[in-house]
C-alpha atoms as a PDB file:
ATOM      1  CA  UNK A   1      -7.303 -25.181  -5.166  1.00  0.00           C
ATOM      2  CA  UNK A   2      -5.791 -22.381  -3.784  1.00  0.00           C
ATOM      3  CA  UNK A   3      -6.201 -19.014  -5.050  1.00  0.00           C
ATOM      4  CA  UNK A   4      -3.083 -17.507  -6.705  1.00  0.00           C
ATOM      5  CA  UNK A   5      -1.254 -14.866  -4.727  1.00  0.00           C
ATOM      6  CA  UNK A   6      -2.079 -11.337  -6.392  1.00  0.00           C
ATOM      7  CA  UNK A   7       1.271  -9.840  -7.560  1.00  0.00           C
ATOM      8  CA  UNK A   8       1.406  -6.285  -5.358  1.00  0.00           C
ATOM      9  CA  UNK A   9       3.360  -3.014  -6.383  1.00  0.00           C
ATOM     10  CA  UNK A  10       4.711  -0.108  -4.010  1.00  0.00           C
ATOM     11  CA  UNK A  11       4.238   3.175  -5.560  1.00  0.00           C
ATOM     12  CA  UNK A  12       5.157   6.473  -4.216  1.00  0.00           C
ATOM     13  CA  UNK A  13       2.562   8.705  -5.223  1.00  0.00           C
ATOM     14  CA  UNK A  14       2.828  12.450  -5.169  1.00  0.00           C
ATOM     15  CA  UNK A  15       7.010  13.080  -4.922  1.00  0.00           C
ATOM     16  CA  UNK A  16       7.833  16.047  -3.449  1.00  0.00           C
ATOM     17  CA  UNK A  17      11.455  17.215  -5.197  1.00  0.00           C
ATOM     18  CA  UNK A  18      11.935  13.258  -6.240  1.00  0.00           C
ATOM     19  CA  UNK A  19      11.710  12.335  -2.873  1.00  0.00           C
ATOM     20  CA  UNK A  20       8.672  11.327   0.004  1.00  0.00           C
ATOM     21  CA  UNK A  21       5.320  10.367  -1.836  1.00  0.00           C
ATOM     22  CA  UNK A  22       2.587   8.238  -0.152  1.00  0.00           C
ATOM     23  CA  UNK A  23       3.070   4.654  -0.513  1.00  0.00           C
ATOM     24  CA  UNK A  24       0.350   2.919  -2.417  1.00  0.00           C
ATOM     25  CA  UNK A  25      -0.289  -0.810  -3.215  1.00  0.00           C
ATOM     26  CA  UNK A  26      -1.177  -1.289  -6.959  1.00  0.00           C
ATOM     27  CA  UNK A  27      -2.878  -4.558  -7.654  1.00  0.00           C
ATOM     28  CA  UNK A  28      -3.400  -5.216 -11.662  1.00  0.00           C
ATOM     29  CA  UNK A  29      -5.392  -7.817 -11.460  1.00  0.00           C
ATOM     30  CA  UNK A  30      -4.883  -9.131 -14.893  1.00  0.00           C
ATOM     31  CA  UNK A  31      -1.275 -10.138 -13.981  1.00  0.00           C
ATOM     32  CA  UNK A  32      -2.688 -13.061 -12.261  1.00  0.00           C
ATOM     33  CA  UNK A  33      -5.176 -14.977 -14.166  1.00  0.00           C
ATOM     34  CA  UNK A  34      -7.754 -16.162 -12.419  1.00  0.00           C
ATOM     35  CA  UNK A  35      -7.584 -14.702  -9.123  1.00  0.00           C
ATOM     36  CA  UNK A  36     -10.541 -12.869  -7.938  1.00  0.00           C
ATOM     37  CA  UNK A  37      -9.946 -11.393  -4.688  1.00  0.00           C
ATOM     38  CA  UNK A  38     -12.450 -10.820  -2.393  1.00  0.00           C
ATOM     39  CA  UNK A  39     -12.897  -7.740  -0.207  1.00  0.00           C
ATOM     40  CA  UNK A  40     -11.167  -8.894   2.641  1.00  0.00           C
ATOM     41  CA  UNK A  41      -8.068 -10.161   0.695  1.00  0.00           C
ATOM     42  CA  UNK A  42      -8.031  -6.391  -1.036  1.00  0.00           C
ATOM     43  CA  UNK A  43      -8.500  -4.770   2.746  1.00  0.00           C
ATOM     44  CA  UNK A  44      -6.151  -6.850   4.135  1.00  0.00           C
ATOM     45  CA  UNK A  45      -3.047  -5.996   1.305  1.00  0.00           C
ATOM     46  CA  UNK A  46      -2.837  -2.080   2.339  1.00  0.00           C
ATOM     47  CA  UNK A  47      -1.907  -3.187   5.838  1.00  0.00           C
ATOM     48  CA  UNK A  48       0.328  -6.408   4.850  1.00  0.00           C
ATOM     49  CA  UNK A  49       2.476  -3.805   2.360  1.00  0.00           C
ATOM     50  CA  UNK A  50       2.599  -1.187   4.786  1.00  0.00           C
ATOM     51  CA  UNK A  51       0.842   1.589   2.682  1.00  0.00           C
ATOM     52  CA  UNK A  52      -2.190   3.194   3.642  1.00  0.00           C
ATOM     53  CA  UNK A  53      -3.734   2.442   0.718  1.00  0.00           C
ATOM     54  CA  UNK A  54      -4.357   0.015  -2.416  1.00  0.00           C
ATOM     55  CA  UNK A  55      -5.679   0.367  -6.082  1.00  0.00           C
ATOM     56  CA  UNK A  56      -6.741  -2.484  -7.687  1.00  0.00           C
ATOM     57  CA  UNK A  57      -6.581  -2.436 -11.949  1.00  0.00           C
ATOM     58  CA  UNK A  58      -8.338  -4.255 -14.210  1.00  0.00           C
ATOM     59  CA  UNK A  59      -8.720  -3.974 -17.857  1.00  0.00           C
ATOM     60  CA  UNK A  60     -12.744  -4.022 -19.627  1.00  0.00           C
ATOM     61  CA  UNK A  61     -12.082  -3.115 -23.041  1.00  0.00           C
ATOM     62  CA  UNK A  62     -10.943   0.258 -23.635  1.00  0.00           C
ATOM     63  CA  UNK A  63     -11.521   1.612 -20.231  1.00  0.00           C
ATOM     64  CA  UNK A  64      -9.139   0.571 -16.824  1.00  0.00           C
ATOM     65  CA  UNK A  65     -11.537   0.162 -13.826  1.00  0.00           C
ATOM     66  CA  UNK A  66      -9.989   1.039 -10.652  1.00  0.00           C
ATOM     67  CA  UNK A  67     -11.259   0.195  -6.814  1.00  0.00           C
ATOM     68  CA  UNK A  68      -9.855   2.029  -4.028  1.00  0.00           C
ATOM     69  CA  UNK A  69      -9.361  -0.173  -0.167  1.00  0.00           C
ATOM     70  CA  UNK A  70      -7.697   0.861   2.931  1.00  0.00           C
ATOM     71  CA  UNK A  71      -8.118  -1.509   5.712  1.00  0.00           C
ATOM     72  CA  UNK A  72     -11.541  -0.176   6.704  1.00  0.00           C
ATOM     73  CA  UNK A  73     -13.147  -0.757   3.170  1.00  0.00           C
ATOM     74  CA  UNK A  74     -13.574   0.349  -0.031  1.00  0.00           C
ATOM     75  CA  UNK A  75     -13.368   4.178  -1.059  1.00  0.00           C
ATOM     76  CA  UNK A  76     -15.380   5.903  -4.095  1.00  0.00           C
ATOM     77  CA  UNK A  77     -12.111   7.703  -5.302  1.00  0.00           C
ATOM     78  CA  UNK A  78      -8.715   8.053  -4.492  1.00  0.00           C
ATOM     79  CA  UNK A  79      -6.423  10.628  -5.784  1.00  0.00           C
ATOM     80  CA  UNK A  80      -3.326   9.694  -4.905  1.00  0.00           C
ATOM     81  CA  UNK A  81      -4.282   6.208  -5.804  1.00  0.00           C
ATOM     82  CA  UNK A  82      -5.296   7.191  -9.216  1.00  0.00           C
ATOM     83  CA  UNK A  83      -1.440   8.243  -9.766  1.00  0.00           C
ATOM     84  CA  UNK A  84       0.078   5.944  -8.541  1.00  0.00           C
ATOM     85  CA  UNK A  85      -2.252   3.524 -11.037  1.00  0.00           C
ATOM     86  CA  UNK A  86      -1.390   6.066 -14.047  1.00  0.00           C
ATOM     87  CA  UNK A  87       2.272   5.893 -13.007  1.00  0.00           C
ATOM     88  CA  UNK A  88       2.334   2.034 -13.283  1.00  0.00           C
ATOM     89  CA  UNK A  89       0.549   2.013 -16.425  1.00  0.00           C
ATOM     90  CA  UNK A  90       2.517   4.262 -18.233  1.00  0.00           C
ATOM     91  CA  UNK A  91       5.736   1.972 -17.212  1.00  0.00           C
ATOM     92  CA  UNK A  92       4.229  -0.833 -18.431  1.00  0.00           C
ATOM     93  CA  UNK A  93       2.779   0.330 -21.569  1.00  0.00           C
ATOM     94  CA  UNK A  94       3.792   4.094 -22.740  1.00  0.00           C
ATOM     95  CA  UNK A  95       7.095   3.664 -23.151  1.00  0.00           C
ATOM     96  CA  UNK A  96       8.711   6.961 -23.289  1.00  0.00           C
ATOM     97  CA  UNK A  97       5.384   8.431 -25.353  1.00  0.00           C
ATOM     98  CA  UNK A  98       2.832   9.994 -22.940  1.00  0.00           C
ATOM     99  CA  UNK A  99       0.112   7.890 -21.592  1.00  0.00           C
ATOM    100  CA  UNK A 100      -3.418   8.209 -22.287  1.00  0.00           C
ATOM    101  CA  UNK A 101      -5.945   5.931 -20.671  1.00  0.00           C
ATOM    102  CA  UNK A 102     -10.256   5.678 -20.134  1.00  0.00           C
ATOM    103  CA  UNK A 103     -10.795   5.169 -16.046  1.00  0.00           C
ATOM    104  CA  UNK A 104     -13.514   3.972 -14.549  1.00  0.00           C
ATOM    105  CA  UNK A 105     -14.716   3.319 -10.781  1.00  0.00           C
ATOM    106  CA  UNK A 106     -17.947   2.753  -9.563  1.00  0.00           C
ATOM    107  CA  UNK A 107     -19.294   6.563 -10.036  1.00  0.00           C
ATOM    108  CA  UNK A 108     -18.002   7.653 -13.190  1.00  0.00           C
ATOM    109  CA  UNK A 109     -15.535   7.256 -16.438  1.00  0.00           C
ATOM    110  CA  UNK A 110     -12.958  10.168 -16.146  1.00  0.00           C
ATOM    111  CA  UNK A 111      -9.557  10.796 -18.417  1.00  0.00           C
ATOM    112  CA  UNK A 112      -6.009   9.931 -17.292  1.00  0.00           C
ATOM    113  CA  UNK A 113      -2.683  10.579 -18.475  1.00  0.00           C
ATOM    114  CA  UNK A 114       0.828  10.035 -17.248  1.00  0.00           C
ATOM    115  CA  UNK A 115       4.606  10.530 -18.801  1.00  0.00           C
ATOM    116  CA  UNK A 116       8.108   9.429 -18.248  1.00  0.00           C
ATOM    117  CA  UNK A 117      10.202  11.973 -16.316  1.00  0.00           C
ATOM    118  CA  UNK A 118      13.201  10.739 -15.697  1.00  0.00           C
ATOM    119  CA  UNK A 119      12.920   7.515 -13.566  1.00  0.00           C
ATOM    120  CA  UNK A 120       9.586   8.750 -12.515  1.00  0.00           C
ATOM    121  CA  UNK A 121       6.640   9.774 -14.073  1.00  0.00           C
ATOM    122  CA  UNK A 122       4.358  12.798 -13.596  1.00  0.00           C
ATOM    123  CA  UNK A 123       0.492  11.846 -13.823  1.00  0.00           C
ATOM    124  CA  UNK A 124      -2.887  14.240 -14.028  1.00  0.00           C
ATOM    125  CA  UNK A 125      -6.555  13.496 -14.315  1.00  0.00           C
ATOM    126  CA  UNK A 126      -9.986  14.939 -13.261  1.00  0.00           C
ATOM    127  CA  UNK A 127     -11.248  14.412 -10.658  1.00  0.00           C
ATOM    128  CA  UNK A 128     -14.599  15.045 -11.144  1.00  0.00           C
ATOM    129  CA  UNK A 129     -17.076  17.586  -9.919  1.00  0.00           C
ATOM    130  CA  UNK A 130     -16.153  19.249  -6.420  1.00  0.00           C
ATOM    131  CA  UNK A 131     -19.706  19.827  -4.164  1.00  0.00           C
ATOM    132  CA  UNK A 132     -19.352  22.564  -1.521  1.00  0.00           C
ATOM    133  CA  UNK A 133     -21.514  23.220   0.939  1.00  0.00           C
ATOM    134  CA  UNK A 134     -21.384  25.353   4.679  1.00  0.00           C
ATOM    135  CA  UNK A 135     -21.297  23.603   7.175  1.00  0.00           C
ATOM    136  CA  UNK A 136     -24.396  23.063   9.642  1.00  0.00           C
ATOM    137  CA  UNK A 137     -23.415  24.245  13.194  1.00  0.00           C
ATOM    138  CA  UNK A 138     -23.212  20.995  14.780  1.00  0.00           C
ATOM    139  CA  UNK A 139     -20.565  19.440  12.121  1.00  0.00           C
ATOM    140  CA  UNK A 140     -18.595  22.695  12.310  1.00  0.00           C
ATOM    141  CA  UNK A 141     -18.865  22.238  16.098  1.00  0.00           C
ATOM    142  CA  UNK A 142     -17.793  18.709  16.336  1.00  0.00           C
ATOM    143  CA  UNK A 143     -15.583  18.375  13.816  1.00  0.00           C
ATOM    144  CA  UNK A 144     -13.654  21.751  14.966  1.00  0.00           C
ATOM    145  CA  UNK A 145     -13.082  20.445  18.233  1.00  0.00           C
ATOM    146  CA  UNK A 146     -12.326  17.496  17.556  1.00  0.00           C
ATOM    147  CA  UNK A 147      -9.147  19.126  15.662  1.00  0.00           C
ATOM    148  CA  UNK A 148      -8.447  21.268  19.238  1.00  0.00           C
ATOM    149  CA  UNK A 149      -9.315  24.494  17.320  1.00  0.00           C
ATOM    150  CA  UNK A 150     -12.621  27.113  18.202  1.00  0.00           C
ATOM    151  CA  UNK A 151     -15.612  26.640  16.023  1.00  0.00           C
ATOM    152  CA  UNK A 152     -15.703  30.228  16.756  1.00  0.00           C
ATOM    153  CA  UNK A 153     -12.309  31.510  16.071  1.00  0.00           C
ATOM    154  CA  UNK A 154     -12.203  29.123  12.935  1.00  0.00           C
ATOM    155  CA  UNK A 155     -13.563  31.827  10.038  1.00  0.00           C
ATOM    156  CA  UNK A 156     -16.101  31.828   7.765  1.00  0.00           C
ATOM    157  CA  UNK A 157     -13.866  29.695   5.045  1.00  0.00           C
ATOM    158  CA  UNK A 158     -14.841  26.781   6.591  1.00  0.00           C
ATOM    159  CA  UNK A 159     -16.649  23.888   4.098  1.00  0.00           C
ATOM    160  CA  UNK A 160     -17.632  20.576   3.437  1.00  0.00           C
ATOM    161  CA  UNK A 161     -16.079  19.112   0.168  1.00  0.00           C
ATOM    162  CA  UNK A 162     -17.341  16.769  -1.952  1.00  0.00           C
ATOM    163  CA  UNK A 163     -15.644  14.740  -4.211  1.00  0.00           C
ATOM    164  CA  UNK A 164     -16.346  10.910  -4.297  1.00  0.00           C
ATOM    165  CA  UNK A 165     -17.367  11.649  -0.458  1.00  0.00           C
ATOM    166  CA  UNK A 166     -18.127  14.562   1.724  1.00  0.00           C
ATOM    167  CA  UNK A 167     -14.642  15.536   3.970  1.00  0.00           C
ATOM    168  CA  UNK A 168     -14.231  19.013   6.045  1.00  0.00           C
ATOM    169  CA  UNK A 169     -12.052  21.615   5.243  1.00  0.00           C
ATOM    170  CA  UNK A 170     -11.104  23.938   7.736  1.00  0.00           C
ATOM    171  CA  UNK A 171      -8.027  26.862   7.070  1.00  0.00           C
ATOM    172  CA  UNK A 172      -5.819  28.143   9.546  1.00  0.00           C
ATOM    173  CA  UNK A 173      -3.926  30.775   9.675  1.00  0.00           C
ATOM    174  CA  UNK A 174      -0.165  29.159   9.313  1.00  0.00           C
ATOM    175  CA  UNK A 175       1.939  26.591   8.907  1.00  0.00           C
ATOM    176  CA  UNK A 176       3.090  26.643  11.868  1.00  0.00           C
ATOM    177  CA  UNK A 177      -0.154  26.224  13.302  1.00  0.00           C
ATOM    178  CA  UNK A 178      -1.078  23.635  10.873  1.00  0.00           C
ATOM    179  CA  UNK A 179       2.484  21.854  12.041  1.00  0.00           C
ATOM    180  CA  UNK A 180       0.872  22.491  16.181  1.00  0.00           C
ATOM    181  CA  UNK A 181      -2.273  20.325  15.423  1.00  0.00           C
ATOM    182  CA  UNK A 182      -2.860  17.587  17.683  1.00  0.00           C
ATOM    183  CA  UNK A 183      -6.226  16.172  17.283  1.00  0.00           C
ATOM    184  CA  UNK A 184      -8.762  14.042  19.511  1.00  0.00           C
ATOM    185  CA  UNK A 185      -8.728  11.226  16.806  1.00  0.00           C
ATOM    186  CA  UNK A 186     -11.487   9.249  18.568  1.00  0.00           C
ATOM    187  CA  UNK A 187     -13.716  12.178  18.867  1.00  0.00           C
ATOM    188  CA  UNK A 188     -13.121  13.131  14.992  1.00  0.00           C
ATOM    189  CA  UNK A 189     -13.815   9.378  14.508  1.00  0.00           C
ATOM    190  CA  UNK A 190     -16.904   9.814  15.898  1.00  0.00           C
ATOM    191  CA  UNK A 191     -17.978  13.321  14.408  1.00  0.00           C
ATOM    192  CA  UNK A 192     -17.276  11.988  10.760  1.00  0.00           C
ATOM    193  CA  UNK A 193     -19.085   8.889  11.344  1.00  0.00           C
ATOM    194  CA  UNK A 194     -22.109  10.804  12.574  1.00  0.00           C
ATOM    195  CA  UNK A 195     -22.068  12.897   9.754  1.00  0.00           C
ATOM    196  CA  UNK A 196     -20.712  10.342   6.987  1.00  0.00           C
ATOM    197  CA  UNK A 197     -17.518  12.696   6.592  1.00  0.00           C
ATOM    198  CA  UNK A 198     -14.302  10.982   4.690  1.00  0.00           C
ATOM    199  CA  UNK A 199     -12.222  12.968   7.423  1.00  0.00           C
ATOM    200  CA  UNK A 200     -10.632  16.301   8.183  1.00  0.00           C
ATOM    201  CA  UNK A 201      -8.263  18.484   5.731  1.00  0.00           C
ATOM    202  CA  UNK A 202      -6.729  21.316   7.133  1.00  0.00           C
ATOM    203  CA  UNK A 203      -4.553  23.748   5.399  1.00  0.00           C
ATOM    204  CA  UNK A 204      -2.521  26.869   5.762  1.00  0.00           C
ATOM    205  CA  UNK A 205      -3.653  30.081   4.014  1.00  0.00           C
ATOM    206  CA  UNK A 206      -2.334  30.151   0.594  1.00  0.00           C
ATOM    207  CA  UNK A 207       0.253  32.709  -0.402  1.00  0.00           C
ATOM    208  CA  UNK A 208       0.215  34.668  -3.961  1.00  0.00           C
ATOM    209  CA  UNK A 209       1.395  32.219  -6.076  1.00  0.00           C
ATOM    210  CA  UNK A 210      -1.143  29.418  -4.304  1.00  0.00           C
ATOM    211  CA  UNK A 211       1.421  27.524  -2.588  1.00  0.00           C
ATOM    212  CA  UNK A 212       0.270  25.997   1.060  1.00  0.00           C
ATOM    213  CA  UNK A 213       0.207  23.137   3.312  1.00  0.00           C
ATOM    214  CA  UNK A 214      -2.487  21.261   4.534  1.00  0.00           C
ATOM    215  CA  UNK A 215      -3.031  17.547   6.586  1.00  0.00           C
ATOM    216  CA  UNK A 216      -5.765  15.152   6.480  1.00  0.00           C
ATOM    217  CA  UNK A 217      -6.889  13.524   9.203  1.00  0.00           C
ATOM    218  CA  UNK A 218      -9.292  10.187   8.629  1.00  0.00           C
ATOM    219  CA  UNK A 219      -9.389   7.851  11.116  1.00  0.00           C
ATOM    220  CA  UNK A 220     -13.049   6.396  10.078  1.00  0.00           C
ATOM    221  CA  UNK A 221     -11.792   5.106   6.986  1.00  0.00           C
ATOM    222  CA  UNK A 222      -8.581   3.172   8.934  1.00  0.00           C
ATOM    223  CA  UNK A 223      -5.721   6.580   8.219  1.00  0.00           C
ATOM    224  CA  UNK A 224      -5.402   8.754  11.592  1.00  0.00           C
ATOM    225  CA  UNK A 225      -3.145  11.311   9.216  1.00  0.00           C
ATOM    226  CA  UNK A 226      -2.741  10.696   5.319  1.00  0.00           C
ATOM    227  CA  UNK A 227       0.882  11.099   3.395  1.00  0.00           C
ATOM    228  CA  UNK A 228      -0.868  13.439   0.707  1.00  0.00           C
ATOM    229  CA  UNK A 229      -5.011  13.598  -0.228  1.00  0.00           C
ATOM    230  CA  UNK A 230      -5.383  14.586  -3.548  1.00  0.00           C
ATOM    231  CA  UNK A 231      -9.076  14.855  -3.931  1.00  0.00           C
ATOM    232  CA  UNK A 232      -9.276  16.572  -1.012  1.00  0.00           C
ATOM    233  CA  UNK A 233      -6.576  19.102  -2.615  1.00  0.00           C
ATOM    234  CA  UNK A 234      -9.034  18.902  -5.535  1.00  0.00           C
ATOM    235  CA  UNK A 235     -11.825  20.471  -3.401  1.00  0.00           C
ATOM    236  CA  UNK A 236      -9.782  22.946  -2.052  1.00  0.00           C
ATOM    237  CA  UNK A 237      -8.693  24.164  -5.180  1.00  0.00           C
ATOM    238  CA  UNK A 238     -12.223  24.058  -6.427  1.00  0.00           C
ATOM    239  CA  UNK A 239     -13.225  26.416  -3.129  1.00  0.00           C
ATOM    240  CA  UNK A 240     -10.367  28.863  -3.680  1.00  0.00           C
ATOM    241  CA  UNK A 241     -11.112  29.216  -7.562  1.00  0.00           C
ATOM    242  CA  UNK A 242     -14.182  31.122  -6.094  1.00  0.00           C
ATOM    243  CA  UNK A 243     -11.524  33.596  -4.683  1.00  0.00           C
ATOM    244  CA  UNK A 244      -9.765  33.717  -8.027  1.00  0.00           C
ATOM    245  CA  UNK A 245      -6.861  31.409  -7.332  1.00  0.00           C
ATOM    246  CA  UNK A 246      -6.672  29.104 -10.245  1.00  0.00           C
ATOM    247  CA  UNK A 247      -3.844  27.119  -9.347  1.00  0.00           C
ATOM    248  CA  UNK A 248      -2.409  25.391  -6.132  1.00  0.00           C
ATOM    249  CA  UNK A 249       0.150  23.450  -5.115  1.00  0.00           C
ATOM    250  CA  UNK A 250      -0.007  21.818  -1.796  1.00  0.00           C
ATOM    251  CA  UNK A 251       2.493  20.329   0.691  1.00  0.00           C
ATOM    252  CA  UNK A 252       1.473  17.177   2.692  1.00  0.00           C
ATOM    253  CA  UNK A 253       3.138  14.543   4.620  1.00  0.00           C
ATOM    254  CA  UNK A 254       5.783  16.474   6.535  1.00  0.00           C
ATOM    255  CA  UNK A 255       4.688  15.949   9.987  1.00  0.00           C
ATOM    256  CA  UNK A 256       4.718  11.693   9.002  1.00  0.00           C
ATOM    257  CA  UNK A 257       8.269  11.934   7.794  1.00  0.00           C
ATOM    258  CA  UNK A 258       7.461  11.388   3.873  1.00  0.00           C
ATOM    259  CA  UNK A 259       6.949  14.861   2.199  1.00  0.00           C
ATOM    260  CA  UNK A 260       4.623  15.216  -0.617  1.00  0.00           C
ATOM    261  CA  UNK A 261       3.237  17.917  -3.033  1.00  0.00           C
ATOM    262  CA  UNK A 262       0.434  17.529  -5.002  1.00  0.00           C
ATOM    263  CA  UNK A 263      -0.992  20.123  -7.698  1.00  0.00           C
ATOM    264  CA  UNK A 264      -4.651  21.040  -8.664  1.00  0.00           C
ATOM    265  CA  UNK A 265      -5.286  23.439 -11.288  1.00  0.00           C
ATOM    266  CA  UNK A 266      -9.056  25.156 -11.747  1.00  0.00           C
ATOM    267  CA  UNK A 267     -11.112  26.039 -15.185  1.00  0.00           C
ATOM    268  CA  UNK A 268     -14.580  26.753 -16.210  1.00  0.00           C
ATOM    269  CA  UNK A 269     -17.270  25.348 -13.869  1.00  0.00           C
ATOM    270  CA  UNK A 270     -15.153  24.361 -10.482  1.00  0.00           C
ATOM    271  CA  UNK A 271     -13.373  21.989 -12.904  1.00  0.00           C
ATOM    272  CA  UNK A 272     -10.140  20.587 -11.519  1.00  0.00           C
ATOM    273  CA  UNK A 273      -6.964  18.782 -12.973  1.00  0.00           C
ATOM    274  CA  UNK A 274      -4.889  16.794 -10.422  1.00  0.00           C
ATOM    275  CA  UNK A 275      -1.081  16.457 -10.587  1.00  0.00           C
ATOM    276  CA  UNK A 276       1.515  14.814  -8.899  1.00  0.00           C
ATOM    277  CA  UNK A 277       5.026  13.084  -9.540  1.00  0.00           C
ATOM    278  CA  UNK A 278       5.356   8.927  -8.531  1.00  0.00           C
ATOM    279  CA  UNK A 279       7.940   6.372  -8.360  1.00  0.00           C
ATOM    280  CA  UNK A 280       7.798   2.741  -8.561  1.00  0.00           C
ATOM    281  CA  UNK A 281       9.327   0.905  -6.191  1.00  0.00           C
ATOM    282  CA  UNK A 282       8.910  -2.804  -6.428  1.00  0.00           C
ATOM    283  CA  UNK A 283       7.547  -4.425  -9.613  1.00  0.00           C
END
């Protein structure tokens, strides 16, 4: 017999002013019954829907378990992914009353929530606990130049991130600069791979109110430059709690043509709230 054809959803996750947002596959499994895709079939839907990524739902009890995919494999988290999920959910089931929902992937059980706005609906959760580290010399080294800037000139502000999965975060001093970047994505291929990075976010300097831009660059897991990285927002907002900002929001996704903004709010402990605005598109 042949399997049933999963039923696939385009959300745009993480609006910037109602418009732009990362296009996300969202799979709820338990709209097809009986289908149990395989890991190929959920790598090969990001590419076949032209997003860069795919959440897959499925309902075990009270809690929602979620799995991340891009065409490379399967992630540990996904922020962006995770609203776009919330988004859906709350269409489906919250009516105009906010959303509350029990998550689950493979590393943890986190909360969720997600309300109407208009035709779109804003979504938060947490993320989970942020890990940062220095760098060693050689990842700095690598990784930097990889990116075309000086491991030298780069600051001490440089980390590695962990949410989910270790990723870089390296500041510059603009956006501007930021907008300049042009990197070797073979050669940061091969630094994250040697390391076991997730990729490459770089970001502007924040100004008073903790607005900036960043770009993520992560070609090992199949996405040369990502439409907005939430988590890795969430690690940055975790690293500049330490300098008493408490509350960031961060624009992604210009230089692709699909601007995005995405919100991360600190508390007690390098705990983080995620934010971001997302629109359904096909249902």
């Amino acid at each position: 017999m042949t399997p049933a054809t999963p039923h696939v959803t385009v959300v745009r996750a993480c609006l910037r002013g109602g418009a732009g947002g990362s296009p996300t596959a969202v799979v709820v499994e338990d709209d097809t019954p009986g289908a149990r895709l395989g890991d190929a079939e959920r790598r090969r839907i990001p590419a076949a829907w032209g997003t860069s990524h795919a959440v897959y739902v499925r309902r075990d009890g009270d809690l929602t378990d979620l799995r991340f995919f891009t065409a490379e494999g399967e992630l540990p988290a996904c922020g962006h992914g995770t609203v776009a999920a919330l988004a859906l959910l709350a269409a489906r089931e919250g009516g105009d009353r906010p959303y509350r929902a029990g998550l689950r992937t493979g590393q943890r059980v986190f909360a969720g929530r997600a309300e109407r706005a208009g035709d779109r609906h804003t979504a938060a959760f947490d993320p989970g606990r942020v890990d940062l580290r220095e760098p060693t010399a050689e990842e700095r080294a690598l990784v930097l130049s990889a990116l075309g800037l000086d491991p030298e000139a780069a600051g001490p502000d440089v980390r590695i991130a962990g949410v989910g999965r270790e990723r870089v975060l390296v500041p510059v001093a603009t956006r501007a600069a930021l907008a300049a970047l042009t990197p070797d994505l073979d050669a940061l291929r091969a630094a994250c791979d040697r390391f076991g990075l997730l990729g490459a976010y770089v970001h502007s300097a924040p100004t008073p109110e903790g607005v900036l831009a960043a770009r993520m660059f992560a070609p090992s897991i199949g996405v040369p430059e990502d439409i907005a990285n939430a988590n890795s927002t969430a690690c940055l907002a975790a690293h500049l709690a330490g300098r008493g900002i408490t509350g960031i929001a961060v624009d992604m996704g210009d230089s692709l043509g699909s601007p995005a903004t995405i919100t991360a709010t600190t508390g007690p402990g390098r705990t983080v709230e995620l934010g971001g605005a997302a629109e359904i598109m096909t249902d």
